[in-house]
N, C-alpha and C. Protein backbone atom coordinates (compact mmCIF):
# COMPACT_ATOMS: atom_id res chain seq x y z
N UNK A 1 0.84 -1.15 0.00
CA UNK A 1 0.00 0.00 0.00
C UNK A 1 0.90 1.23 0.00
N UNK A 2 1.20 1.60 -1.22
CA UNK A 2 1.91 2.61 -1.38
C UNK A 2 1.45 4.06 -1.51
N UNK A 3 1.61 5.41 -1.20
CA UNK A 3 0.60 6.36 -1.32
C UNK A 3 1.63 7.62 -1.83
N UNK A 4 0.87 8.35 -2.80
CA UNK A 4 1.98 9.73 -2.72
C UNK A 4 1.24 10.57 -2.24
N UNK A 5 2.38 11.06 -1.33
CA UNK A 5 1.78 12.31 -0.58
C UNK A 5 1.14 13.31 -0.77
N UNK A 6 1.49 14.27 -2.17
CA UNK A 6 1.19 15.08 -2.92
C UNK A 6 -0.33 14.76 -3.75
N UNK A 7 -0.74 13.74 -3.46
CA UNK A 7 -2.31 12.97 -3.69
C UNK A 7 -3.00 13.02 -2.38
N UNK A 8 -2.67 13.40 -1.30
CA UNK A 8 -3.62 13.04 -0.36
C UNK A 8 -4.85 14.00 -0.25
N UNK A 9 -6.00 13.64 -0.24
CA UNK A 9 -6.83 14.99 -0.25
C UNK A 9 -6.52 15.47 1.20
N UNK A 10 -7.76 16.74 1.03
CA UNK A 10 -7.38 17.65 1.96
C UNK A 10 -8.07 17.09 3.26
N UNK A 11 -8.97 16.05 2.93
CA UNK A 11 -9.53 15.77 4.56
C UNK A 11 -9.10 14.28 4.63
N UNK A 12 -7.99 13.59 4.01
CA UNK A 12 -7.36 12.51 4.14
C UNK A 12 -8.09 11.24 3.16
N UNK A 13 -7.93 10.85 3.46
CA UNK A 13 -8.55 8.85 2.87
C UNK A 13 -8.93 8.17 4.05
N UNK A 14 -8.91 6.87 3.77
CA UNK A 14 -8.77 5.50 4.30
C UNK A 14 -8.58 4.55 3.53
N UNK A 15 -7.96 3.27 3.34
CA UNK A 15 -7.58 1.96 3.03
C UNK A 15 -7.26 0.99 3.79
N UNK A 16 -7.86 0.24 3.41
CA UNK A 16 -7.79 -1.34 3.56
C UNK A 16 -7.43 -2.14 3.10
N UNK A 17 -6.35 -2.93 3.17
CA UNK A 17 -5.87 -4.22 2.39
C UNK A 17 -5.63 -5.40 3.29
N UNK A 18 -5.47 -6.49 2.62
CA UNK A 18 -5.06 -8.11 3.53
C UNK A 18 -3.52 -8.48 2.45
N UNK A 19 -2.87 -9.08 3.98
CA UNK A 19 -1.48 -9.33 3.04
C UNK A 19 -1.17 -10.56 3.50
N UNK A 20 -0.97 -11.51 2.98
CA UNK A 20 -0.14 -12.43 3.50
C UNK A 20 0.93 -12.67 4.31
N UNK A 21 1.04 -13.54 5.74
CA UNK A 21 2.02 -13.39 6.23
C UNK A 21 3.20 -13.54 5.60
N UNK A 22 3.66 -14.36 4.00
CA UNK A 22 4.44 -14.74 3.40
C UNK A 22 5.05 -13.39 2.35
N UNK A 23 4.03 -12.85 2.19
CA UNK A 23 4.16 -11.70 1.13
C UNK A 23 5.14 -10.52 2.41
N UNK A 24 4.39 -10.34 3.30
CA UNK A 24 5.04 -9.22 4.46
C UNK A 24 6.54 -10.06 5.02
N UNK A 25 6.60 -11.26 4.77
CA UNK A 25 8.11 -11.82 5.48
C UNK A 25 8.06 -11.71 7.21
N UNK A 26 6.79 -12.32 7.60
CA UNK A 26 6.75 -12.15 8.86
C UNK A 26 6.98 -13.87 9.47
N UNK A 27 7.29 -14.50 8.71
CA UNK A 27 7.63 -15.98 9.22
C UNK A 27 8.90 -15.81 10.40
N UNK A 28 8.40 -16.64 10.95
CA UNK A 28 9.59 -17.28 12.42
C UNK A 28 9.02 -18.95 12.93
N UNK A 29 10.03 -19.47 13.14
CA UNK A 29 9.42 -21.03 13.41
C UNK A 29 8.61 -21.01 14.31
N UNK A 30 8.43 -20.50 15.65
CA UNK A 30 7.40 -20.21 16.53
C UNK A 30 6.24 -20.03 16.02
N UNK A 31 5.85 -19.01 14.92
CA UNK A 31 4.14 -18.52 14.88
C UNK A 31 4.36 -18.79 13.38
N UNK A 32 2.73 -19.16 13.64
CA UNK A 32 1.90 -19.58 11.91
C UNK A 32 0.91 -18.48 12.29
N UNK A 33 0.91 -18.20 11.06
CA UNK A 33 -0.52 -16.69 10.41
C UNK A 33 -1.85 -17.84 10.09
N UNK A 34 -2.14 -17.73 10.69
CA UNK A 34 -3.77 -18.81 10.58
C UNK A 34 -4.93 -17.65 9.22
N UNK A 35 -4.64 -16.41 9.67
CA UNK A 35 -5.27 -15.13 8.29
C UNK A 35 -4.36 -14.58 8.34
N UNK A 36 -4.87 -13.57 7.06
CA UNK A 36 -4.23 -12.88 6.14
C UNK A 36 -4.03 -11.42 7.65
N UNK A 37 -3.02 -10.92 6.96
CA UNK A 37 -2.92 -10.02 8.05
C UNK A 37 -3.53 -8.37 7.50
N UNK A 38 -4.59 -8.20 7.90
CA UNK A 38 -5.37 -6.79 7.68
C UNK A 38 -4.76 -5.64 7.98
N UNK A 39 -5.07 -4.54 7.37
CA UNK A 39 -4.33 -3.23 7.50
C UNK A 39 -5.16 -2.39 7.07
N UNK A 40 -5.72 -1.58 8.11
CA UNK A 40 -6.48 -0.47 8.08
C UNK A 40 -5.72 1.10 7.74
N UNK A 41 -5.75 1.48 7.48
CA UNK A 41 -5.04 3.00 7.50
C UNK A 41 -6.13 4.29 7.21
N UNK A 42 -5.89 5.10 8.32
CA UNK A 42 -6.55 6.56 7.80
C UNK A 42 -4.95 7.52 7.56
N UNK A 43 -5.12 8.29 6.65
CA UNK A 43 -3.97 8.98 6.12
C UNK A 43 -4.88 10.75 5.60
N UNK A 44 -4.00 11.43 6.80
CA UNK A 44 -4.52 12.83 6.64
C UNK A 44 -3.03 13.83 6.69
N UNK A 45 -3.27 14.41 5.14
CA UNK A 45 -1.71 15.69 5.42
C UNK A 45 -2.29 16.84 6.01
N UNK A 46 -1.27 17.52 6.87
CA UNK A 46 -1.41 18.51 7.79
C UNK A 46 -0.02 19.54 7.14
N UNK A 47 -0.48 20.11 6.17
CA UNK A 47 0.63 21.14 6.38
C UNK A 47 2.19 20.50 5.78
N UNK A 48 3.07 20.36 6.41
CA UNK A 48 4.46 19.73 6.04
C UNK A 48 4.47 17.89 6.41
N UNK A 49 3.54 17.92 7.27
CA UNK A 49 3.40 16.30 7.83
C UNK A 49 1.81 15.68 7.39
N UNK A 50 2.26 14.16 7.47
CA UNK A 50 1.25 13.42 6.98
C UNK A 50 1.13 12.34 8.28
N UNK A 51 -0.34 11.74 8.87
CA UNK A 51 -0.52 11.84 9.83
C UNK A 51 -0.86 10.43 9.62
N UNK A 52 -0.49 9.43 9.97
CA UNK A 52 -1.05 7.81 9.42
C UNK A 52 -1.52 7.74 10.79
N UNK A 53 -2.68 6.75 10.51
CA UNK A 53 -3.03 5.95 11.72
C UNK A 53 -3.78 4.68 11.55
N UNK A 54 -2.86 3.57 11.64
CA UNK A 54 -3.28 1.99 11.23
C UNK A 54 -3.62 1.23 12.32
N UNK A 55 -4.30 0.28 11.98
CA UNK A 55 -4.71 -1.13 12.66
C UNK A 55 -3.92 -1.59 11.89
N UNK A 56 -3.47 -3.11 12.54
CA UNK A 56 -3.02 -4.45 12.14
C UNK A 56 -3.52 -5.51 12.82
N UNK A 57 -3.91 -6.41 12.01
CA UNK A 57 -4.58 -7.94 12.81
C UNK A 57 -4.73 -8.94 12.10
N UNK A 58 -4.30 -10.16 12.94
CA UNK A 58 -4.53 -11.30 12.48
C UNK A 58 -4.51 -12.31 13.83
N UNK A 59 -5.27 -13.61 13.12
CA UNK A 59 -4.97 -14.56 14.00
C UNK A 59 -3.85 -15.22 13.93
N UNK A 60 -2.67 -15.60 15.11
CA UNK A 60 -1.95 -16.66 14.81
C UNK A 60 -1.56 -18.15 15.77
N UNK A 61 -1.17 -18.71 15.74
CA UNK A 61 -0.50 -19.67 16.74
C UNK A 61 0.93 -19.52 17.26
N UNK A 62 0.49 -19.84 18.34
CA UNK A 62 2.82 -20.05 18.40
C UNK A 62 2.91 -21.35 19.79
N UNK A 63 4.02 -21.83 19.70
CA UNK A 63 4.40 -22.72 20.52
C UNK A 63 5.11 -21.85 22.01
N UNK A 64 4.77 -22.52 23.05
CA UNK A 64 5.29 -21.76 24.33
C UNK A 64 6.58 -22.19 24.23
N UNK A 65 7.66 -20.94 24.87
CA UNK A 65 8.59 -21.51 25.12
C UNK A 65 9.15 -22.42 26.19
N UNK A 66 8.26 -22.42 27.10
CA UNK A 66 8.36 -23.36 28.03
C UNK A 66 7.81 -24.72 27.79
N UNK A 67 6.45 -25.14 27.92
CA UNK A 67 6.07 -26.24 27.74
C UNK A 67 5.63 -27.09 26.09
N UNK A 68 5.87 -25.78 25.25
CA UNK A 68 5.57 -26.27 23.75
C UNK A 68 3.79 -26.45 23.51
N UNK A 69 3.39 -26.12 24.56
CA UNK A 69 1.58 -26.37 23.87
C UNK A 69 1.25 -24.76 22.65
N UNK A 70 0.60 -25.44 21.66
CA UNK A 70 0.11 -24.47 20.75
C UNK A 70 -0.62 -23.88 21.06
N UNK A 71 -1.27 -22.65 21.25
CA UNK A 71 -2.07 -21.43 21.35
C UNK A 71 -2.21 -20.59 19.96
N UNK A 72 -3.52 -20.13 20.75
CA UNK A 72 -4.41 -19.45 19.68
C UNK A 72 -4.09 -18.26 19.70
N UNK A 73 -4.38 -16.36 18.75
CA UNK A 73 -4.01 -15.69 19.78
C UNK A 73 -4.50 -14.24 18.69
N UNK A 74 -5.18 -13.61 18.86
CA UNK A 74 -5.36 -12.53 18.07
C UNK A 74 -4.31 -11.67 18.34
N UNK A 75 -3.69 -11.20 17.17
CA UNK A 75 -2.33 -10.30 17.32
C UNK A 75 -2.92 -9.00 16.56
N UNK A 76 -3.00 -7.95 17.41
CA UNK A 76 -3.47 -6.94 16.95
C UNK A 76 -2.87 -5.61 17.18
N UNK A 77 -2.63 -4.73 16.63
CA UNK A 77 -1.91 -3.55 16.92
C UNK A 77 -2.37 -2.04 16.38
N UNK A 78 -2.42 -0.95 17.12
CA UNK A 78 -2.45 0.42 16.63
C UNK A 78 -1.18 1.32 16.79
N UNK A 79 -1.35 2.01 15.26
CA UNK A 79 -0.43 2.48 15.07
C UNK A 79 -0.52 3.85 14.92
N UNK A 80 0.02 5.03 15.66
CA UNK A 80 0.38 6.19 14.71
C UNK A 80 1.66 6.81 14.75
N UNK A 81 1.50 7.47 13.78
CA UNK A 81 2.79 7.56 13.10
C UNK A 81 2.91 9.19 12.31
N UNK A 82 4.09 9.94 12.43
CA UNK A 82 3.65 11.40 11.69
C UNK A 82 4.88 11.56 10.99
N UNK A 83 4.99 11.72 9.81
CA UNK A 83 6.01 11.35 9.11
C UNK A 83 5.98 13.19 8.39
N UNK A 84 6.96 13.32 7.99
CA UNK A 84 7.56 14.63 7.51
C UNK A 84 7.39 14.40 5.71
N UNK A 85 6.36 15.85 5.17
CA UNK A 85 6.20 15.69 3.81
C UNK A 85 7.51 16.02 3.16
N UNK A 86 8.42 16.37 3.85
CA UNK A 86 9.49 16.79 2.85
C UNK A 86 10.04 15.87 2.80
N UNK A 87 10.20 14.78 3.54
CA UNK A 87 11.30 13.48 3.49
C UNK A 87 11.04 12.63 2.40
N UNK A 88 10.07 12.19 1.93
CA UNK A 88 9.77 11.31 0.79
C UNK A 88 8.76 11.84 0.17
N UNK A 89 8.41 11.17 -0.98
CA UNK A 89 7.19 11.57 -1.97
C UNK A 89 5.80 10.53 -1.46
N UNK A 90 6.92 9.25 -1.71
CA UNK A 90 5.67 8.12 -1.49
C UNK A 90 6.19 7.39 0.14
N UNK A 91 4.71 6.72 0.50
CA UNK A 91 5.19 6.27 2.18
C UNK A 91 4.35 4.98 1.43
N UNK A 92 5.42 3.94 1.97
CA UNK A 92 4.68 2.61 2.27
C UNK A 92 4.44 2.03 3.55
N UNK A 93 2.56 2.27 3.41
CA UNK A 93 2.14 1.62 4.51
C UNK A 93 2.45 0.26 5.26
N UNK A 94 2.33 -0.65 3.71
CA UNK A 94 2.75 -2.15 4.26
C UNK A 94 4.10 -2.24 5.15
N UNK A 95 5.35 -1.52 4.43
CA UNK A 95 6.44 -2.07 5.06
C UNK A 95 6.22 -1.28 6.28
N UNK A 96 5.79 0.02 6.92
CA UNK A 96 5.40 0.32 8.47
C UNK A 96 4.75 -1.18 8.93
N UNK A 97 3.28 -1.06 8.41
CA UNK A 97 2.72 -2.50 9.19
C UNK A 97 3.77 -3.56 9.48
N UNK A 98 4.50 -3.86 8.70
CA UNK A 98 5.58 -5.34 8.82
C UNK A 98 6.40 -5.34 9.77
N UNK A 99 7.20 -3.60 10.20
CA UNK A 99 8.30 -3.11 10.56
C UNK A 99 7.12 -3.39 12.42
N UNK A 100 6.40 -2.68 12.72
CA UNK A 100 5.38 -2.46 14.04
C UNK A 100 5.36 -4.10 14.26
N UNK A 101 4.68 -4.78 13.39
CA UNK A 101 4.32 -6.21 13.74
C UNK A 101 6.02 -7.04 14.07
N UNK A 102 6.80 -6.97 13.71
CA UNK A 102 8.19 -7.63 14.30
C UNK A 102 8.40 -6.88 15.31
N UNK A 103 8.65 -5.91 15.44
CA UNK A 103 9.00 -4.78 16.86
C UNK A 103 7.96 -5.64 17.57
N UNK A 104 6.90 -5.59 17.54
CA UNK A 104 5.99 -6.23 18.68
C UNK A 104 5.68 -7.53 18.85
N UNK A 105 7.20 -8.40 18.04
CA UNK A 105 7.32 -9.68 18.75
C UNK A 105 8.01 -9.59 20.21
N UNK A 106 7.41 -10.66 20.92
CA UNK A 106 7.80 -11.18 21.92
C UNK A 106 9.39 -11.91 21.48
N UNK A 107 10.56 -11.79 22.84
CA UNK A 107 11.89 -12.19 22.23
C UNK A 107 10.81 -14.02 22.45
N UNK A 108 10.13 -14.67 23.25
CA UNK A 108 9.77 -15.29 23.18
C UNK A 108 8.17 -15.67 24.01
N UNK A 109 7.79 -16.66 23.13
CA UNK A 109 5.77 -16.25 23.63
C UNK A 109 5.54 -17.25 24.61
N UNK A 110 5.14 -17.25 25.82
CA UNK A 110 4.84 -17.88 26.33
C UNK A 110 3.04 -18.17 26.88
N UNK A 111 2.74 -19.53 27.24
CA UNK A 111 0.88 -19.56 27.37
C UNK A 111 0.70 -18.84 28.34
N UNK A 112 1.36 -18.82 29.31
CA UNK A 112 1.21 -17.57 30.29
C UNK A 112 1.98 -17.15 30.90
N UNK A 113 1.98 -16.59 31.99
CA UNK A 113 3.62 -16.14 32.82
C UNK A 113 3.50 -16.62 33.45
N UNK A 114 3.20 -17.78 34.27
CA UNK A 114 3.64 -18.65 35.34
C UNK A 114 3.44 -19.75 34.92
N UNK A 115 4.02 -20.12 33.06
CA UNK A 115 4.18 -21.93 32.76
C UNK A 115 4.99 -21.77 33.48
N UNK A 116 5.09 -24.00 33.63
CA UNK A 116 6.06 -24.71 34.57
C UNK A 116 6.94 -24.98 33.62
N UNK A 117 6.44 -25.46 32.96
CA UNK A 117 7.19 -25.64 31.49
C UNK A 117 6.92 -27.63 31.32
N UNK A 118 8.01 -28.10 31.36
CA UNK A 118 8.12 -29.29 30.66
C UNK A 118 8.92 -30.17 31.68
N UNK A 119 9.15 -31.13 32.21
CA UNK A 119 9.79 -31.83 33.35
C UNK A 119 11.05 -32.27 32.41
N UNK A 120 12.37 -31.73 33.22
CA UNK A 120 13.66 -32.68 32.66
C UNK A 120 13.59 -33.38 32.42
N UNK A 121 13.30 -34.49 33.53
CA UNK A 121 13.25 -36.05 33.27
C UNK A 121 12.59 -36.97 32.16
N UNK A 122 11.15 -36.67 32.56
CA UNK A 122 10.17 -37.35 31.62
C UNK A 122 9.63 -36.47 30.33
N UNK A 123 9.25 -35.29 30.86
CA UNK A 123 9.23 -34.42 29.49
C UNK A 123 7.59 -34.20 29.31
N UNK A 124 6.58 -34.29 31.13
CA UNK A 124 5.49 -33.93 31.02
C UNK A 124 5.08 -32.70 31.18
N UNK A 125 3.96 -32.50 31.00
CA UNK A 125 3.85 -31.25 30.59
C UNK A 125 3.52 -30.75 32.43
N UNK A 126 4.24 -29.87 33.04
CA UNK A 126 3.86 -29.63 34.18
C UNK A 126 2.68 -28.68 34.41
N UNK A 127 2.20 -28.30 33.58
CA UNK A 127 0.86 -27.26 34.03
C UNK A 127 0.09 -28.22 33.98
N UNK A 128 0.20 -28.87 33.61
CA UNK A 128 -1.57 -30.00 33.33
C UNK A 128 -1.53 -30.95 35.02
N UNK A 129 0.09 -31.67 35.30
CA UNK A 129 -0.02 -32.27 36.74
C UNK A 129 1.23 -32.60 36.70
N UNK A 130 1.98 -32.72 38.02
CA UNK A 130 2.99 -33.08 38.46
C UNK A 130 3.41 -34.59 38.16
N UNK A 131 4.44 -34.76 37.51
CA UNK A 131 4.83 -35.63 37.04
C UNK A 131 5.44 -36.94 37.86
N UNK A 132 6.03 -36.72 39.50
CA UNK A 132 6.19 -37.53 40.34
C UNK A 132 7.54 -38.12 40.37
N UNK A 133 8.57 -37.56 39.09
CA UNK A 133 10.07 -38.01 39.49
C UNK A 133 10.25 -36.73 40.49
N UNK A 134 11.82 -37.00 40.78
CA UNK A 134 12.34 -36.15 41.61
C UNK A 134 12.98 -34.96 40.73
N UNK A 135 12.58 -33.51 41.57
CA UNK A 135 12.93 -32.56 40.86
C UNK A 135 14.13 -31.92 41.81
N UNK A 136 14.79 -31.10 40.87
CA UNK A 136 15.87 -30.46 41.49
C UNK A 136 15.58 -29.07 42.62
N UNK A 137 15.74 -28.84 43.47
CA UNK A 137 15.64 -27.29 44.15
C UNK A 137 16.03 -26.45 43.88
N UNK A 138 15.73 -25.37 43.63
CA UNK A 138 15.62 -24.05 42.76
C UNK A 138 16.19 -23.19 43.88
């Protein structure tokens, strides 16, 4: 979603597009894009600046880093953003959306903040029940 500035009317737009997580390069082995990832944008110039303000959303999955169970997870984000008309002609929305959606990965996702995670020994899943070998003291 590319826009030139010098086109924007005077009381702004809006657009909508869906992108593929594959097309945006948002793959990581952790999370699958279950949808297309949506992108809302209102775009209003003010004078020397142009004033974006996006949604981003999609559903995805990711594996915990602790115990490995898959989760569901609406990943959603707002954005604004005020970018300077003299700096460029054209602004691409998509690569903002792509650039916000990695910044607002997690370094890693977990199902909640107090998984147990996974037992050394046997390799059960400790949130569901205690597994009954002997564990080490922390």
């Amino acid at each position: 979603m590319k826009i030139n500035i010098h086109e924007i009317p005077r009381g702004g737009f809006d657009l909508e597009e869906m992108q593929s997580s594959e097309t945006l390069e948002l793959g990581r082995d952790d999370i699958d894009f279950k949808t297309p990832v949506t992108i809302k944008a209102h775009v209003i110039r003010e004078y020397d600046n142009v004033q974006i303000r996006m949604e981003v959303a999609a559903k995805i999955t990711y594996s915990c880093a602790r115990c490995l169970a898959r989760k569901e997870q609406l990943l959603k984000k707002k954005i604004d953003i005020i970018k300077s008309a003299g700096e460029e002609k054209v602004i691409d929305l998509t690569q903002i959306a792509r650039d916000e959606i990695i910044l607002d990965y997690p370094i890693r996702f977990l199902c909640r903040q107090d998984c147990k995670g996974l037992c050394y020994k046997c390799g059960r899943n400790l949130n569901e029940r205690d597994c009954g070998c002997e564990q080490m003291a922390s």
